[in-house]
N, C-alpha and C. Protein backbone atom coordinates (compact mmCIF):
# COMPACT_ATOMS: atom_id res chain seq x y z
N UNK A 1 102.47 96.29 94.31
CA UNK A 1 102.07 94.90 94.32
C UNK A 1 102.91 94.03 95.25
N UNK A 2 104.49 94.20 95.84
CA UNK A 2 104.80 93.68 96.22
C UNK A 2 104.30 93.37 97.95
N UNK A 3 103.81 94.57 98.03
CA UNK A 3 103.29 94.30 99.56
C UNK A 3 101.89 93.29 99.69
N UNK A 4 101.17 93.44 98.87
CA UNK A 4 100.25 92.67 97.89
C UNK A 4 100.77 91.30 98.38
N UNK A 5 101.27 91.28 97.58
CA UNK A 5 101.73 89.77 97.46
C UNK A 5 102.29 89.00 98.81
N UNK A 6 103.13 89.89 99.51
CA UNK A 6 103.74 89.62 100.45
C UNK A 6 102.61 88.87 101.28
N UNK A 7 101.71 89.77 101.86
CA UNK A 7 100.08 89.48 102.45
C UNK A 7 99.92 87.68 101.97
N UNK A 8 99.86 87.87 100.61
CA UNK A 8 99.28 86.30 100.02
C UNK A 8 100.18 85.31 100.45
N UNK A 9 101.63 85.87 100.68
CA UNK A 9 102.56 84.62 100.61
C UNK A 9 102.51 84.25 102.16
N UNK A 10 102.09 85.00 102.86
CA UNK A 10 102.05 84.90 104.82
C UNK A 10 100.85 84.13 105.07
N UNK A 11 100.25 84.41 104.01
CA UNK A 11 98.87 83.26 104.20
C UNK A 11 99.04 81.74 103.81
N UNK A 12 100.25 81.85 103.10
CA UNK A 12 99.82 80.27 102.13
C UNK A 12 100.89 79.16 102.97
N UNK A 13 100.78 79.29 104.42
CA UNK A 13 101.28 78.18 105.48
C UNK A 13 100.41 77.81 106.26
N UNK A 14 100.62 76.83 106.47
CA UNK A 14 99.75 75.99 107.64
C UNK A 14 99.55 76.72 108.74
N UNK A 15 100.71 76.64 108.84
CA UNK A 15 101.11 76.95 110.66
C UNK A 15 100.74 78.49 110.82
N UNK A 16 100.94 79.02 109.86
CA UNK A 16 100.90 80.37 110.08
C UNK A 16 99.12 80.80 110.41
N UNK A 17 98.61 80.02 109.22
CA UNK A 17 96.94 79.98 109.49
C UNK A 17 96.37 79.94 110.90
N UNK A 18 97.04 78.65 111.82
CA UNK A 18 96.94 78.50 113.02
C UNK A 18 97.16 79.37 113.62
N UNK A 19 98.19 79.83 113.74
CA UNK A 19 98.86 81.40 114.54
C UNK A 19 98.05 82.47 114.26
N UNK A 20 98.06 82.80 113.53
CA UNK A 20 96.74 83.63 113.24
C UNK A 20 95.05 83.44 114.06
N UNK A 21 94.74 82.18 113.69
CA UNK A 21 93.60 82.04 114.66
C UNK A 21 93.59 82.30 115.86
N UNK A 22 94.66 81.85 116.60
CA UNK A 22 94.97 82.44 117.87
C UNK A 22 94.72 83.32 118.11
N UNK A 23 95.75 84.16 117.31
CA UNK A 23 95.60 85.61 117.55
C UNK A 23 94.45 86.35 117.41
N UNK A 24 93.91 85.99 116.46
CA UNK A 24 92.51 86.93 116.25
C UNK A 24 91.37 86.60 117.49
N UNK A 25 91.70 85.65 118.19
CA UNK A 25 91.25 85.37 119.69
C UNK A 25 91.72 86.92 120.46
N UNK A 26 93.11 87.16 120.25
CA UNK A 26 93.55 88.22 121.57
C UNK A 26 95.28 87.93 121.46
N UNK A 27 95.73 88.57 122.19
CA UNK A 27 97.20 88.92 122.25
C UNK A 27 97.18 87.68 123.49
N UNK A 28 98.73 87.13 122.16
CA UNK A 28 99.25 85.49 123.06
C UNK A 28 101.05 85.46 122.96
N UNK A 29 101.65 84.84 124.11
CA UNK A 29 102.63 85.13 124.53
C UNK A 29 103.23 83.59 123.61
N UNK A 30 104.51 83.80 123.36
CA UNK A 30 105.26 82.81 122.32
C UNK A 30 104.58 81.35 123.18
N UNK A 31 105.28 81.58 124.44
CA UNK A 31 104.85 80.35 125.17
C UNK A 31 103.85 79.42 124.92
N UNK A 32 102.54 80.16 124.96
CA UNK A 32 101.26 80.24 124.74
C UNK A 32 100.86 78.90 123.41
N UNK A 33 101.75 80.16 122.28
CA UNK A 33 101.71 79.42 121.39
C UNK A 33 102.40 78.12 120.90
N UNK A 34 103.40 78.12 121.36
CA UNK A 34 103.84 76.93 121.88
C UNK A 34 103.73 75.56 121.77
N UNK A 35 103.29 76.22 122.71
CA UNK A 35 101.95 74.63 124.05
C UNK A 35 101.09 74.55 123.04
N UNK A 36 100.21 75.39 122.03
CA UNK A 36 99.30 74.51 121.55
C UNK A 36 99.86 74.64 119.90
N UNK A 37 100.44 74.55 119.59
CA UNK A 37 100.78 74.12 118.24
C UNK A 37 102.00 73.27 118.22
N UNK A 38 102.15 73.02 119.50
CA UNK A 38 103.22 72.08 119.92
C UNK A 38 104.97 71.91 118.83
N UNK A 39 105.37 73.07 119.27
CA UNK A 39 106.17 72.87 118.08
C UNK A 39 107.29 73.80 118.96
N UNK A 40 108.75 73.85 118.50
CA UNK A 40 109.65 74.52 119.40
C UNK A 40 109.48 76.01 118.84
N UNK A 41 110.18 76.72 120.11
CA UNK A 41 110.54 78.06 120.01
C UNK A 41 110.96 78.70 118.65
N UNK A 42 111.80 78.12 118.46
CA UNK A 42 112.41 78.64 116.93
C UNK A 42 111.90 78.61 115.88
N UNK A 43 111.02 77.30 115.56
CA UNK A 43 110.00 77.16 114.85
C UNK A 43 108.74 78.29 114.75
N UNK A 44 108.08 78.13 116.11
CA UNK A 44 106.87 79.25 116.29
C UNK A 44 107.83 80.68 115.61
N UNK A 45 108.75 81.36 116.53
CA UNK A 45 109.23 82.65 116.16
C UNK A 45 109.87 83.04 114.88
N UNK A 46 110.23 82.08 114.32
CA UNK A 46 110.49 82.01 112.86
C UNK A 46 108.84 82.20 111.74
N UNK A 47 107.90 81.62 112.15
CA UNK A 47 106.41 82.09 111.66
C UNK A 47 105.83 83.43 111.75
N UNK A 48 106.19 83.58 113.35
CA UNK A 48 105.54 85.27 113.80
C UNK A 48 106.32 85.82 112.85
N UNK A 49 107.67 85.99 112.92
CA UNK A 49 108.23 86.83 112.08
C UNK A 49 108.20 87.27 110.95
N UNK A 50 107.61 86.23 109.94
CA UNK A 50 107.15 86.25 108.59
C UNK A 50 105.83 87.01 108.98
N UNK A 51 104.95 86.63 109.33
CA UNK A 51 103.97 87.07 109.94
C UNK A 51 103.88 88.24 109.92
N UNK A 52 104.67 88.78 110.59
CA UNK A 52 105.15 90.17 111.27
C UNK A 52 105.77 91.21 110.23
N UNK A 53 106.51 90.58 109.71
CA UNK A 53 107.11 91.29 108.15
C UNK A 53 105.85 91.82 107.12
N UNK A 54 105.00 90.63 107.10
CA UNK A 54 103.98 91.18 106.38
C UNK A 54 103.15 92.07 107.06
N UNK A 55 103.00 92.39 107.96
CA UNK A 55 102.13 93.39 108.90
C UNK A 55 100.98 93.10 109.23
N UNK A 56 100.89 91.68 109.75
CA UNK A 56 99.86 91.07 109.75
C UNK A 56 99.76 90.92 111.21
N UNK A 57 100.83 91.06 112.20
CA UNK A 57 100.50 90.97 113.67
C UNK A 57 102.01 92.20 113.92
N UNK A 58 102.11 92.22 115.14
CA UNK A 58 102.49 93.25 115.65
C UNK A 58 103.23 92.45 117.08
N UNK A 59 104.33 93.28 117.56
CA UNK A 59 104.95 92.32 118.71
C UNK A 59 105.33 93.29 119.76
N UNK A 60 105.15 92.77 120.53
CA UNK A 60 105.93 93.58 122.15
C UNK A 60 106.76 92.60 123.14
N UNK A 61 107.83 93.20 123.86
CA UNK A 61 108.51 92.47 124.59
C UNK A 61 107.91 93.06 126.29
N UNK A 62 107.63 91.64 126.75
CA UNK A 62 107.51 91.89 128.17
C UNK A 62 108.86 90.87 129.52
N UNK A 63 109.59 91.10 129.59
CA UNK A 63 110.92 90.94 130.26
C UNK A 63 111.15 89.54 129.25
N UNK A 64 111.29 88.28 129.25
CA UNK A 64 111.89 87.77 128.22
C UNK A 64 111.17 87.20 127.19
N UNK A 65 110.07 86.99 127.25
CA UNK A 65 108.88 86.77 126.02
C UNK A 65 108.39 88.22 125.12
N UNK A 66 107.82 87.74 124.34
CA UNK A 66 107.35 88.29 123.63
C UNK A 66 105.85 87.62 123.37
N UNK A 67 105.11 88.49 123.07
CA UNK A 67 103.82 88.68 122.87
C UNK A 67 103.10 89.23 121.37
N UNK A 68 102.38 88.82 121.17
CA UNK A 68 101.82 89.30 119.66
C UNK A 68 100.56 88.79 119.34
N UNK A 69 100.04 90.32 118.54
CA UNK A 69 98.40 90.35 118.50
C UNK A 69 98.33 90.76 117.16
N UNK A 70 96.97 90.95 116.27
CA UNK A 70 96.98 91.14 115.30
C UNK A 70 96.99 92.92 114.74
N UNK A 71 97.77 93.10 113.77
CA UNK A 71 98.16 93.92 113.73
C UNK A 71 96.99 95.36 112.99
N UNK A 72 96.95 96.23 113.18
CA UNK A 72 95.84 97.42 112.49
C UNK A 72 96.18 97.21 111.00
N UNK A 73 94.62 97.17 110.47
CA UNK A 73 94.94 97.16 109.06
C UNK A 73 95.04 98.65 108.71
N UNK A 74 96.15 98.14 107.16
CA UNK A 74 96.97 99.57 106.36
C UNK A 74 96.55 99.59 104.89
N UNK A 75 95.57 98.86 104.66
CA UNK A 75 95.04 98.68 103.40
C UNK A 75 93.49 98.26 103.43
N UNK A 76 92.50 98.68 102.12
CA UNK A 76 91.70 98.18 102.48
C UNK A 76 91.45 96.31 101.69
N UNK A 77 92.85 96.02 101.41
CA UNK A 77 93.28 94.65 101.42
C UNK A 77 93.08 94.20 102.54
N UNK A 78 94.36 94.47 103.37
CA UNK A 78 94.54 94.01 104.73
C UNK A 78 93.56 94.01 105.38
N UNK A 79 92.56 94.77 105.15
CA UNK A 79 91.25 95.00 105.83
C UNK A 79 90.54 93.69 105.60
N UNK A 80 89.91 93.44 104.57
CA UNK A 80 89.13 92.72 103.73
C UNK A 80 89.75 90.84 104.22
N UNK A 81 91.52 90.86 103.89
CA UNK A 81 91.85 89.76 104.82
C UNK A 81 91.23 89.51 105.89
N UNK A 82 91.78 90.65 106.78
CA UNK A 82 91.57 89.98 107.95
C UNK A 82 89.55 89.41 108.76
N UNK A 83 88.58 90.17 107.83
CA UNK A 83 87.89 89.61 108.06
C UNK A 83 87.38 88.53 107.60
N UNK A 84 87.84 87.96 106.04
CA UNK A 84 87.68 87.20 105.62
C UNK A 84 88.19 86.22 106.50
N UNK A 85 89.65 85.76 107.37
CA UNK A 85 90.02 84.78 108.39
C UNK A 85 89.54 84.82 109.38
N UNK A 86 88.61 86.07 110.14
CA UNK A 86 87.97 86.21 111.41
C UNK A 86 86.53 85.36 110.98
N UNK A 87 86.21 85.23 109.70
CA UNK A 87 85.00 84.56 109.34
C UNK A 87 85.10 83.10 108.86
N UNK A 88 86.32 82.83 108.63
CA UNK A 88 86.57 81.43 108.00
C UNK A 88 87.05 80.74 108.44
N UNK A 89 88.47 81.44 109.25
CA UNK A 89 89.17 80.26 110.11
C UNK A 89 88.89 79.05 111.63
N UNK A 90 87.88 80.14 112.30
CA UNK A 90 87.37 79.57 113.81
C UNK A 90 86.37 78.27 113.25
N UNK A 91 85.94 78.17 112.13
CA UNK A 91 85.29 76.94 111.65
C UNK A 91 85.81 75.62 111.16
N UNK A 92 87.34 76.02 111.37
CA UNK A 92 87.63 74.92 110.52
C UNK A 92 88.56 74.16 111.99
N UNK A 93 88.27 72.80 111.25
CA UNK A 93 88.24 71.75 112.78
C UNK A 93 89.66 71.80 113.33
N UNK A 94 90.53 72.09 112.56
CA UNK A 94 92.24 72.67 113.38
C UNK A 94 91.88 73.86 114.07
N UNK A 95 91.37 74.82 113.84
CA UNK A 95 90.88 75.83 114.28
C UNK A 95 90.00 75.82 115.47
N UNK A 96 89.44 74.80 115.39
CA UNK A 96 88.75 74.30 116.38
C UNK A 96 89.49 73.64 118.29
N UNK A 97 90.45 72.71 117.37
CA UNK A 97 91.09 71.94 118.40
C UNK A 97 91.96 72.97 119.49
N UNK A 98 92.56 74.03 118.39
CA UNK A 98 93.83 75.32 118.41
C UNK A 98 92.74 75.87 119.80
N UNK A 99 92.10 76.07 119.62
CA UNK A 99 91.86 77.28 120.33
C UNK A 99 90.83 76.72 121.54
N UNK A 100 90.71 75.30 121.51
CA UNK A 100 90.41 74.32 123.07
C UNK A 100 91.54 74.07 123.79
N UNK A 101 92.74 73.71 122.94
CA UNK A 101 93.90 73.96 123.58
C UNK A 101 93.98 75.20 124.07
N UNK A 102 94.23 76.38 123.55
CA UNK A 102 94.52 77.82 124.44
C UNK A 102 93.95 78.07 125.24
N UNK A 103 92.49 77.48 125.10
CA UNK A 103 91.42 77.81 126.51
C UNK A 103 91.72 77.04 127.47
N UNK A 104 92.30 75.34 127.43
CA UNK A 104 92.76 74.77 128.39
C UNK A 104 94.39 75.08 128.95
N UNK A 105 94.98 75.68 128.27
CA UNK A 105 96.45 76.23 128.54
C UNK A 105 95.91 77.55 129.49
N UNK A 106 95.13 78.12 129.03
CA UNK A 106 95.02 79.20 129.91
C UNK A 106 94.47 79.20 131.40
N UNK A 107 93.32 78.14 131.58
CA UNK A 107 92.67 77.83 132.58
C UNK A 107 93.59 77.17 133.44
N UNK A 108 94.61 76.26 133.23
CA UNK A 108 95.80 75.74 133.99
C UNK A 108 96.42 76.44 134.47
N UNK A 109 96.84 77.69 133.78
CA UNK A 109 97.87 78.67 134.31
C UNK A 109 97.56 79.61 135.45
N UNK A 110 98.74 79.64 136.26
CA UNK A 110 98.07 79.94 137.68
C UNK A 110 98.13 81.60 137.17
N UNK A 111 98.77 82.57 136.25
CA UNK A 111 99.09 83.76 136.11
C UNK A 111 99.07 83.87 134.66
N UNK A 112 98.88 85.49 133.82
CA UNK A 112 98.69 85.22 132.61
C UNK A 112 100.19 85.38 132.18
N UNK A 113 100.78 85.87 132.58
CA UNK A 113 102.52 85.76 131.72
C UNK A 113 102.75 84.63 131.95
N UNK A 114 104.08 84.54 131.13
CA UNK A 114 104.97 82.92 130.95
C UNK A 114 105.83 82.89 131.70
């Protein structure tokens, strides 16, 4: 149960909800996220990490960023999550704004790394 739970407790943040939407867009670089949840470094990477603990996204280093996408489900919990947020979250109007921002962060950028 504790991994169980863990899952529930990575869900029950704001911010983290957001981060997540992102992600279930595609693999996004800290930067990335950033710029549209407007919030500092330490902040964002302090979320992934919880995030990440629960096994809910997955991370790679590319020379000084890091990058992170959503992670393979290991349960048919984790399963069942993650489509339940691939079906619920892109509707909701933060969800909305989140991910006009990433499309306009991305279209600005002359290259896809940070």
């Amino acid at each position: 149960m504790d991994t169980e739970a863990q899952l529930f407790k990575a869900l029950a943040e704001p911010v983290r909800l957001r981060i997540l939407t992102l992600l279930l867009r595609g693999e996004s670089c800290v930067c990335e996220l950033m710029a549209v949840l407007d919030m500092p470094q330490s902040t964002v990477s302090r979320h992934l990490a919880y995030l990440k603990n629960a096994g809910l996204i997955t991370g790679k280093r590319q020379g000084v960023w890091m990058y992170y996408k959503m992670a393979e489900a290991e349960s048919d919990l984790h399963a069942g999550l993650i489509a339940l947020l691939q079906s619920y979250l892109p509707g909701m109007a933060q969800s909305q704004k989140d991910l006009a921002a990433l499309a306009k962060n991305e279209a600005t950028k002359e290259h896809k790394k940070c």
